[in-house]
Protein backbone atom coordinates (compact mmCIF):
# COMPACT_ATOMS: atom_id res chain seq x y z
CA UNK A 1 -48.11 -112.56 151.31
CA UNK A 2 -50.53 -110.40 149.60
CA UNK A 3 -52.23 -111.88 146.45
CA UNK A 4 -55.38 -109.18 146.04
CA UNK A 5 -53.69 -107.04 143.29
CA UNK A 6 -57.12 -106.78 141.74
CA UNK A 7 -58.66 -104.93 144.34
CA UNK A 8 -55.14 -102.76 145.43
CA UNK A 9 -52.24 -103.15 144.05
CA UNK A 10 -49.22 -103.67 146.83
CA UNK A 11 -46.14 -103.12 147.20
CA UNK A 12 -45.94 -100.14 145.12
CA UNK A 13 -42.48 -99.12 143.18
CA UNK A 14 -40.10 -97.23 145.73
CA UNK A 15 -40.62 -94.31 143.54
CA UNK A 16 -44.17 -93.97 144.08
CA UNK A 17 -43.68 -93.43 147.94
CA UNK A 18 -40.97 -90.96 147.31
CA UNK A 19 -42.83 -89.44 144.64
CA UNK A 20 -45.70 -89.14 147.25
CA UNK A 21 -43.48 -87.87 149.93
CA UNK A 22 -41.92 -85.54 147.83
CA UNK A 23 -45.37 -83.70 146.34
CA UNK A 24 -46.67 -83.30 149.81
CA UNK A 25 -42.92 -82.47 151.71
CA UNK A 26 -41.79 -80.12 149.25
CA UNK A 27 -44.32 -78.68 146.78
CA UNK A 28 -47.39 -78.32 149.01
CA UNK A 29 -49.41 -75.92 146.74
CA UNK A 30 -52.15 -76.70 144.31
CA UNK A 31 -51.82 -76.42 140.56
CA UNK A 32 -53.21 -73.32 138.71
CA UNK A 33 -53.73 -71.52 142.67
CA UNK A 34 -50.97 -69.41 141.91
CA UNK A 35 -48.56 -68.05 140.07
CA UNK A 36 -45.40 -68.60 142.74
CA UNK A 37 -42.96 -71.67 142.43
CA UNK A 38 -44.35 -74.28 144.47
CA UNK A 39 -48.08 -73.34 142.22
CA UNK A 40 -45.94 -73.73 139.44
CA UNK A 41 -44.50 -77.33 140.21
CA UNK A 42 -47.46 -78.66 141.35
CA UNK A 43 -48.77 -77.53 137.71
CA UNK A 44 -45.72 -79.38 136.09
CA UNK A 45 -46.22 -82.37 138.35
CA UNK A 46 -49.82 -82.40 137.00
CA UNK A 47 -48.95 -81.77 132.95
CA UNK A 48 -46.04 -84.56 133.30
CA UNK A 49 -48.40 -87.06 135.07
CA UNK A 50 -51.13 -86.51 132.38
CA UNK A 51 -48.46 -86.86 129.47
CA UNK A 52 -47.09 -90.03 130.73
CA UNK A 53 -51.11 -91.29 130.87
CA UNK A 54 -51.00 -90.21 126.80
CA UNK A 55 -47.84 -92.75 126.20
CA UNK A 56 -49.25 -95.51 128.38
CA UNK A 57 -52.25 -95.37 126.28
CA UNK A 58 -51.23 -94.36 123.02
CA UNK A 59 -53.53 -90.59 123.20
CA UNK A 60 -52.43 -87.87 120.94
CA UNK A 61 -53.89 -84.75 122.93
CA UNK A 62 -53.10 -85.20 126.76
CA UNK A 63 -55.82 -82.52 127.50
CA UNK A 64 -57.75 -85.41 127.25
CA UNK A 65 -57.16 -86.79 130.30
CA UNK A 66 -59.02 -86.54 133.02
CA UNK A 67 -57.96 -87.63 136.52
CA UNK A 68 -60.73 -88.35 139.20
CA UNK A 69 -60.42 -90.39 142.90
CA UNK A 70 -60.58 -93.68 141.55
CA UNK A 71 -62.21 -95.76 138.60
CA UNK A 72 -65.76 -95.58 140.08
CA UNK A 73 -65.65 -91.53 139.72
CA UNK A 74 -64.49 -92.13 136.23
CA UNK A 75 -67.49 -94.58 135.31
CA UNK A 76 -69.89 -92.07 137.01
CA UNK A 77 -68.83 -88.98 134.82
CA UNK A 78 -68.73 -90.77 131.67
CA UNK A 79 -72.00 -92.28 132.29
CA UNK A 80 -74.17 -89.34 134.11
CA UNK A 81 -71.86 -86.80 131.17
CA UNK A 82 -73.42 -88.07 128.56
CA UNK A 83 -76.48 -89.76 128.58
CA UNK A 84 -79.88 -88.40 128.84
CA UNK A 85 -83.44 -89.59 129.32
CA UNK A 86 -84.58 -91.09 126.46
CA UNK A 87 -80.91 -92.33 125.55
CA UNK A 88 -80.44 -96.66 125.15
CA UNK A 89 -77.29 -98.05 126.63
CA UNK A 90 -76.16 -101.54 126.71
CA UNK A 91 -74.11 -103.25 129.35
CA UNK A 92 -72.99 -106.90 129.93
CA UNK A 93 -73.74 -109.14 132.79
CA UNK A 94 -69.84 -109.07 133.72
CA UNK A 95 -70.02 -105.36 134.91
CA UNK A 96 -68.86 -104.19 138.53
CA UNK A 97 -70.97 -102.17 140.58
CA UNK A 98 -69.34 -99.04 139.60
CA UNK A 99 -71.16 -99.66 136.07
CA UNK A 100 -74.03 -100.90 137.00
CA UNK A 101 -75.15 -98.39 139.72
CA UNK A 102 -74.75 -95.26 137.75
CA UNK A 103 -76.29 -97.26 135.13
CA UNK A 104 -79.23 -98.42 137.28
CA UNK A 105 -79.35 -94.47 138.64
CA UNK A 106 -79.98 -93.71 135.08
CA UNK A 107 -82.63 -95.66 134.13
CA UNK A 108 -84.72 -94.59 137.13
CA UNK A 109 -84.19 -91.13 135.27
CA UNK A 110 -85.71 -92.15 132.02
CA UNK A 111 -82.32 -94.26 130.22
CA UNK A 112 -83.09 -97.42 128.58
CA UNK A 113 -80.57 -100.09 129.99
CA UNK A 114 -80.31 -103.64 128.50
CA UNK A 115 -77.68 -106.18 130.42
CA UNK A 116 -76.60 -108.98 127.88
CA UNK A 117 -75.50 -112.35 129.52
CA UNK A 118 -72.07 -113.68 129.12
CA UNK A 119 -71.75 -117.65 128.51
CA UNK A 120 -70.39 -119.63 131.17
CA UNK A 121 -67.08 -118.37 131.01
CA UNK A 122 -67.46 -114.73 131.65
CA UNK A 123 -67.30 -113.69 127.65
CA UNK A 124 -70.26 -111.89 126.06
CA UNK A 125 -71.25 -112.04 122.46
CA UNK A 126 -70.51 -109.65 120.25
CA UNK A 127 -73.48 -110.52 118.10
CA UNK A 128 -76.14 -110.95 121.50
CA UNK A 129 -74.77 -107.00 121.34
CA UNK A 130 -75.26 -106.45 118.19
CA UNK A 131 -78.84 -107.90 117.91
CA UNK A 132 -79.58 -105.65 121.43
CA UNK A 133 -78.98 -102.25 119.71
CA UNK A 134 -81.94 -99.67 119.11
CA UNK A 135 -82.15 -96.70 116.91
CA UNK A 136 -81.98 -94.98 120.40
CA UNK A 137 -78.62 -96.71 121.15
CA UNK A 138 -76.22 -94.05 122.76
CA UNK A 139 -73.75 -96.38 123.97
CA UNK A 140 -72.22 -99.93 124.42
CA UNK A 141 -70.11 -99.69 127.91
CA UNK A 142 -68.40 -103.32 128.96
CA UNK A 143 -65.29 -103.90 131.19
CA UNK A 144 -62.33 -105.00 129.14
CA UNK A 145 -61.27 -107.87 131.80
CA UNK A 146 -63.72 -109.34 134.28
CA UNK A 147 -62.50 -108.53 138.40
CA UNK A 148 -64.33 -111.77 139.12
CA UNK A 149 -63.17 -114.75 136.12
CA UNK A 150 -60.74 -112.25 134.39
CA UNK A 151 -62.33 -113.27 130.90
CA UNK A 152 -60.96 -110.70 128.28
CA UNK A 153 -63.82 -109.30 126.11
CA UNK A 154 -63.63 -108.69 122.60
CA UNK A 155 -63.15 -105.05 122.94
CA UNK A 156 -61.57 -104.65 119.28
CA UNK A 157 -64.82 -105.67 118.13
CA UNK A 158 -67.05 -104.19 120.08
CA UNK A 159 -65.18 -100.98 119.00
CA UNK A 160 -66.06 -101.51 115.24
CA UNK A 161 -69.61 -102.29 116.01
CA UNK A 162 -69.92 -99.16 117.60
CA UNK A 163 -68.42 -97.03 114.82
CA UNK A 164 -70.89 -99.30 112.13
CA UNK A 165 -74.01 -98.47 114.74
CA UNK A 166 -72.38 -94.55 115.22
CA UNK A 167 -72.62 -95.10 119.27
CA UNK A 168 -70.28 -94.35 121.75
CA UNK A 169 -68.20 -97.36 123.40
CA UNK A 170 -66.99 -96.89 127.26
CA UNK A 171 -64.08 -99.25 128.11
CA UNK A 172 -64.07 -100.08 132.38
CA UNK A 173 -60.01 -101.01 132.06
CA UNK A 174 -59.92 -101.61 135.94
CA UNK A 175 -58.54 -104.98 135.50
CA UNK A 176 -56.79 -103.94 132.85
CA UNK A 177 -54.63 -101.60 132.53
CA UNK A 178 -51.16 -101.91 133.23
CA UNK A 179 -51.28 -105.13 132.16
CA UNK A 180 -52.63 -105.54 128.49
CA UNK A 181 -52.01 -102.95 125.47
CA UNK A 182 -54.85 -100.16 124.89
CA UNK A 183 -54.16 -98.10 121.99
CA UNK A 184 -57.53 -95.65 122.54
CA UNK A 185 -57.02 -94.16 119.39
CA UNK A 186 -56.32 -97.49 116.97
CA UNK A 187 -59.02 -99.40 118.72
CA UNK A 188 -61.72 -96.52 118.86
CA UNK A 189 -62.46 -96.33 122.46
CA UNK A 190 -64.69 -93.15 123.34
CA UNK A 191 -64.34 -93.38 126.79
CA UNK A 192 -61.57 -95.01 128.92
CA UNK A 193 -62.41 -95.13 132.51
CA UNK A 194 -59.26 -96.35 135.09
CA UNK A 195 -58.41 -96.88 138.76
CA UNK A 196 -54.80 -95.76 139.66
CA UNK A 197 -54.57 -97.38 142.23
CA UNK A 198 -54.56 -101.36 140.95
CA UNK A 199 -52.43 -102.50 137.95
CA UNK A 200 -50.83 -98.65 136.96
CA UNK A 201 -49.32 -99.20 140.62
CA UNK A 202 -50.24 -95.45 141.99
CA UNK A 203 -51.97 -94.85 145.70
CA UNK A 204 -55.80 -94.95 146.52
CA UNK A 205 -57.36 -92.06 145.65
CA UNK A 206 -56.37 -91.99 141.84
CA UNK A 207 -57.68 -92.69 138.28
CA UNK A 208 -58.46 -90.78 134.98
CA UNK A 209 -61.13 -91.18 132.12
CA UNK A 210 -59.78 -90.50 128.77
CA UNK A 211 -62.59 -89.02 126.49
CA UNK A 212 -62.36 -88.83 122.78
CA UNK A 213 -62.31 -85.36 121.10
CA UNK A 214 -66.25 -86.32 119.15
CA UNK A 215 -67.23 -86.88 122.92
CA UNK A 216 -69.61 -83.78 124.17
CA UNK A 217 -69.10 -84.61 127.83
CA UNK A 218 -70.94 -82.06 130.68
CA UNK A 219 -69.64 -81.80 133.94
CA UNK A 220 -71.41 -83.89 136.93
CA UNK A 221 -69.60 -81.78 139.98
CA UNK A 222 -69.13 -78.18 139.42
CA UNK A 223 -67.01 -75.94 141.53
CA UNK A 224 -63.39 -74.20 141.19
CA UNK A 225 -61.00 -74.76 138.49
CA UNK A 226 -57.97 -72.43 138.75
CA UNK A 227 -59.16 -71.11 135.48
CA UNK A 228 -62.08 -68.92 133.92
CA UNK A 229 -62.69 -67.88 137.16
CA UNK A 230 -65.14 -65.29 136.47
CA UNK A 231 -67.72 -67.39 134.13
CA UNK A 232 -70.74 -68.12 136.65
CA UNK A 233 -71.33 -71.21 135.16
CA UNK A 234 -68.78 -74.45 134.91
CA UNK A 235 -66.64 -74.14 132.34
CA UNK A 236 -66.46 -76.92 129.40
CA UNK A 237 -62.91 -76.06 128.38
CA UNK A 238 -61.19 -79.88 129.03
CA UNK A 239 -59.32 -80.89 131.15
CA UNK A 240 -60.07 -78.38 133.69
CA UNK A 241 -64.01 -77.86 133.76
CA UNK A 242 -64.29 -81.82 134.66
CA UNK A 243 -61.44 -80.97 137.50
CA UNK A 244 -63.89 -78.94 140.12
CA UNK A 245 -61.48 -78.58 143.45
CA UNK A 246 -58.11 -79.22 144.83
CA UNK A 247 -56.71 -81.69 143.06
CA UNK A 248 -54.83 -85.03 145.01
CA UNK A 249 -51.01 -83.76 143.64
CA UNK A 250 -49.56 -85.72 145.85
CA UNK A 251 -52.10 -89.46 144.53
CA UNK A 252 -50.97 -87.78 140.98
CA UNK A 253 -47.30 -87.53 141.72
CA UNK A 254 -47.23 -91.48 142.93
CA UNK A 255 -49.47 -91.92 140.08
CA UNK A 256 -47.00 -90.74 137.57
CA UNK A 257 -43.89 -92.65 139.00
CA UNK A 258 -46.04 -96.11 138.74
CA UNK A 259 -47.22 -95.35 135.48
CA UNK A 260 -43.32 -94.73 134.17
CA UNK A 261 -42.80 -97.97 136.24
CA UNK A 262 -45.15 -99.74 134.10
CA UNK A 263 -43.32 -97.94 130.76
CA UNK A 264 -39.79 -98.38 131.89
CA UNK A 265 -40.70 -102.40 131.69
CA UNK A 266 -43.64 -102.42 128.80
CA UNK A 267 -47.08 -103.88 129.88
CA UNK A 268 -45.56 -107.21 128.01
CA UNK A 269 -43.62 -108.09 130.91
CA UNK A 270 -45.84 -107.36 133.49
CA UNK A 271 -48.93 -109.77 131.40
CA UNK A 272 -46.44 -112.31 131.54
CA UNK A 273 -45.24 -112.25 134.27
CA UNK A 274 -48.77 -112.56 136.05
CA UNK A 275 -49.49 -115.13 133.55
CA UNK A 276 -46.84 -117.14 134.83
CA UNK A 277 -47.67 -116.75 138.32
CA UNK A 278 -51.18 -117.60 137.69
CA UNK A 279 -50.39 -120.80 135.74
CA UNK A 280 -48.46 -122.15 138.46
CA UNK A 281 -51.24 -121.83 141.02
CA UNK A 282 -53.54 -123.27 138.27
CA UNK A 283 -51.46 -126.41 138.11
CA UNK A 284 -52.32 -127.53 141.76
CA UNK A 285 -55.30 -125.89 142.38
CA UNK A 286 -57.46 -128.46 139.65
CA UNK A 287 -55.29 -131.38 141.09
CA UNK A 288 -57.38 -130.87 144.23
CA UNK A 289 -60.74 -133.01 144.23
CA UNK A 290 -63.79 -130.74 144.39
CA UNK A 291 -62.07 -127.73 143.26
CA UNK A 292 -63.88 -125.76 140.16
CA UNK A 293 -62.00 -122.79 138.08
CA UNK A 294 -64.11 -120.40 136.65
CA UNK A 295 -63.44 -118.46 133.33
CA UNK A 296 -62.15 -119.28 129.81
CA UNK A 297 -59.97 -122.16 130.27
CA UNK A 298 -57.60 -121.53 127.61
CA UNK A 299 -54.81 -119.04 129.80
CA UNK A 300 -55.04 -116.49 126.54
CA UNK A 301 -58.22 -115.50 126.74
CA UNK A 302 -58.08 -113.81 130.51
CA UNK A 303 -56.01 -112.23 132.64
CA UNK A 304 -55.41 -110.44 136.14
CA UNK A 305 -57.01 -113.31 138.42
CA UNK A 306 -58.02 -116.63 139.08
CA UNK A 307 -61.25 -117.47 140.95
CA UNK A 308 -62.18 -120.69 142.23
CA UNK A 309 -64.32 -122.59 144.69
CA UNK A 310 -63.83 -126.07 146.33
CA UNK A 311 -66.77 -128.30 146.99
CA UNK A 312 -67.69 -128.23 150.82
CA UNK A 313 -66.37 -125.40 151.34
CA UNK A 314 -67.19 -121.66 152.02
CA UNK A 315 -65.28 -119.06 150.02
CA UNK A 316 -65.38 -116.86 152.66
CA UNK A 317 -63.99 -119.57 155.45
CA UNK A 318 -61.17 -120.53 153.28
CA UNK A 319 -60.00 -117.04 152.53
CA UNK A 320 -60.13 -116.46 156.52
CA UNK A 321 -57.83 -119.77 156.62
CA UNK A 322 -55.30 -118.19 154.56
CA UNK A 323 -55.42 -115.27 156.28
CA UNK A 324 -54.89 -116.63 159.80
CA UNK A 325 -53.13 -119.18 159.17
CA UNK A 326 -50.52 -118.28 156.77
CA UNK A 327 -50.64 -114.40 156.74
CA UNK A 328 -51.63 -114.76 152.89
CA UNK A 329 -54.30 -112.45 151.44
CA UNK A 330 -56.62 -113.78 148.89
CA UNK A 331 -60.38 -111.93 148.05
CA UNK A 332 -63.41 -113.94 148.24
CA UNK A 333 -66.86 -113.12 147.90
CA UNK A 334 -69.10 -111.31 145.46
CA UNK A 335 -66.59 -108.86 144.49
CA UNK A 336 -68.80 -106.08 144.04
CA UNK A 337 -70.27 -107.91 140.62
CA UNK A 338 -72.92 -110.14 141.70
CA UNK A 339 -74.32 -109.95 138.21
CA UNK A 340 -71.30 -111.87 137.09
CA UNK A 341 -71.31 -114.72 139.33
CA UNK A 342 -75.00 -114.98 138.88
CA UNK A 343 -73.44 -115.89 135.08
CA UNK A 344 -70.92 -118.24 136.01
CA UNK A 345 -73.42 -119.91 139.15
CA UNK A 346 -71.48 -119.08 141.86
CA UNK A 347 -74.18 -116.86 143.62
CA UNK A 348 -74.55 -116.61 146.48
CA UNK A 349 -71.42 -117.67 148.01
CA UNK A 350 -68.96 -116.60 145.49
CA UNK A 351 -65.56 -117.53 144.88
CA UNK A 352 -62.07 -117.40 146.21
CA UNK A 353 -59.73 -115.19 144.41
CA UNK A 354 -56.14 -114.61 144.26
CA UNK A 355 -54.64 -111.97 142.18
CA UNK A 356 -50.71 -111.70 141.69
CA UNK A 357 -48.69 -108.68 140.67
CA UNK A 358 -45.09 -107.15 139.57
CA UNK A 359 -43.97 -107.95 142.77
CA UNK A 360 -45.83 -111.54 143.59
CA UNK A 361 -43.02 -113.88 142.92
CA UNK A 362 -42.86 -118.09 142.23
CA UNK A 363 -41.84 -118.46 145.43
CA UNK A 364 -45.60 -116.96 146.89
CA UNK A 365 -47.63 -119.28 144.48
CA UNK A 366 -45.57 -122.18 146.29
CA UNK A 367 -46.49 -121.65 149.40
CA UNK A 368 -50.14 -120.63 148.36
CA UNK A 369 -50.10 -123.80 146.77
CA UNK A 370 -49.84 -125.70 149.98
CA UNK A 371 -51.39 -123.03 151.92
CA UNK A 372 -54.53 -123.60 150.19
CA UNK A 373 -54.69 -127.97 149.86
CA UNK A 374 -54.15 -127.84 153.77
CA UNK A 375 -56.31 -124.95 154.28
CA UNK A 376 -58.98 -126.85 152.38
CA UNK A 377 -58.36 -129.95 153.62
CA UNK A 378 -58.56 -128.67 157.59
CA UNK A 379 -62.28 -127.06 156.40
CA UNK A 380 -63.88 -130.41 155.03
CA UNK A 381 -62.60 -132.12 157.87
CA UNK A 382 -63.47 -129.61 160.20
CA UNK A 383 -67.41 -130.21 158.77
CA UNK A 384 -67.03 -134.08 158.38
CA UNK A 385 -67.38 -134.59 162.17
């Protein structure tokens, strides 16, 4: 039973292994290396991917797309693109390591970073943000859905206090996307970095980051681009100067069949259908003595996951438990954001964390349910003696 759609997203749709299969069985070629057929398909494979990207997130120009090897890739070229020594960016405490390292890399070059604490739930204050900006301020960059509590920010208004302050505003929709509506255009979102490979259902290797036509973006990796071959310098021209190499058609292709997955049903069905799933574990998990849930408690205000701990008991141990035991597949730990637990006080040991998707079903939460009293039960026992 796998319940780690936060990190990976498994099973994928049948059509993303066949659209896989299919890019590397019987097109082969790379886009823009040519002007024979299988070139030409790869191309098309490439255009349609990026145009069913615009509909899932309501962009007008699909040219603005940009599709990198995963999330982290995405965060690193909107970050090291844009800002410059000198520059003032603020962050929250909620942020994943793939914000906060580029940001951290940046300051050591001369960027001024400020990290504004959530509350105890995971949710930062729009006004704490407010309050940190500068006449330097470049940009506000935030994850829309914490990977650790799954607290929803307050993205819609973070978007109109950058437009008052005239800053840019990076969106991290790892946890995401796929799951609750982005409208880049509507809300204001600059920057729009995203992992394939989680809630849009595609294979490792995959993600994009959207950037806004006001966006002056330089390229962080230069190299070929199947165009403007003969300028000696990388070219700007988007999508393809921020493109350098091969690119994965084959990660695209799958990419493209999960995101017309995710279309076919409407990100509606797939919230609430995680929502439901989550819920039910909810309901036994705080009947168990010693057992805290972290995040906002009202079910509307996050998403994606549910972390927890149980008193007397490692995160780490219990997650083994499942493992062995039951052949169930749960994340515990830091989850790459130790800023985040240092917010909600689960540092150093972290918390466990399950994470359901399309295909998790009632029937899993059940037996998770009792999976995880016995599991914890067998633990404190296991230390009592």
């Amino acid at each position: 039973m796998y319940l780690d759609n936060a990190a990976t997203s498994f099973p994928k749709p049948e059509t993303v292994y066949e659209s896989v299969l299919y890019a590397m069985r019987d097109v082969g070629a790379s886009p823009g290396r040519g002007g024979y057929l299988r070139s030409l398909e790869a191309g098309r494979i490439l255009f349609q991917a990026r145009e069913a990207v615009a509909r899932l997130f309501s962009i007008s120009d699909s040219s603005r797309v940009i599709f990198t090897h995963n999330a982290t890739g995405a965060l690193n070229l909107a970050l090291q693109g844009t800002m410059v020594a000198g520059d003032h960016v603020i962050t929250t405490s909620m942020e994943h390591n793939s914000m906060l390292r580029p940001l951290y890399a940046l300051r050591n070059k001369g960027v001024e970073l400020s990290i504004i604490n959530a509350d105890s739930n995971g949710v930062v204050s729009v006004e704490d943000i407010r309050r940190a900006l500068q006449v330097n301020t470049r940009m506000i960059a935030v994850s829309h859905v914490s990977n650790v509590c799954g607290a929803i920010q307050p993205i819609k208004q973070l978007a109109e206090l950058c437009r008052e302050a005239g800053v840019l505003f990076l969106v991290d929709a790892a946890q995401s996307a796929g799951c609750l509506s982005i409208d880049v255009e509507n809300l204001g979102i600059d920057l729009l970095a995203v992992p394939g490979h989680k809630g849009l259902l595609g294979p490792p290797g995959t993600g994009l980051l959207y950037v806004a036509p006001q966006v002056r973006l330089k390229p962080i990796i230069q190299g070929g681009t199947g165009s403007h071959s003969s300028a000696e310098e990388q070219p700007l021209v988007m999508p393809d100067g921020f493109e350098a190499g091969t690119h994965n058609i084959p990660g695209i292709a799958g990419l493209k069949a999960g995101i017309e997955f995710i279309l076919e049903r409407g990100h509606l069905a797939v919230y609430q259908h995680e929502q439901t799933l989550l819920n039910l574990a909810e309901e036994t998990l705080r009947k168990i003595p010693g057992v805290t849930i972290y995040g906002p408690k009202d079910p509307v205000e996050r998403c994606s996951v549910l972390s927890f701990t149980a008193s007397g008991v490692d995160s780490a141990l219990l997650a083994a438990e499942l493992d062995q035991g039951f052949d169930i597949s749960v994340r515990a730990g830091l989850h790459c954001a130790p800023l985040a637990h240092r917010t909600l006080g689960t540092l150093p040991g972290g918390t466990t964390r399950l994470s359901p998707g399309w295909f998790s079903t009632s029937e899993d939460i059940a037996l998770f349910s009792k999976a995880v009293v016995q599991c914890i039960s067998k633990i404190r026992k296991q230390f009592e003696k």
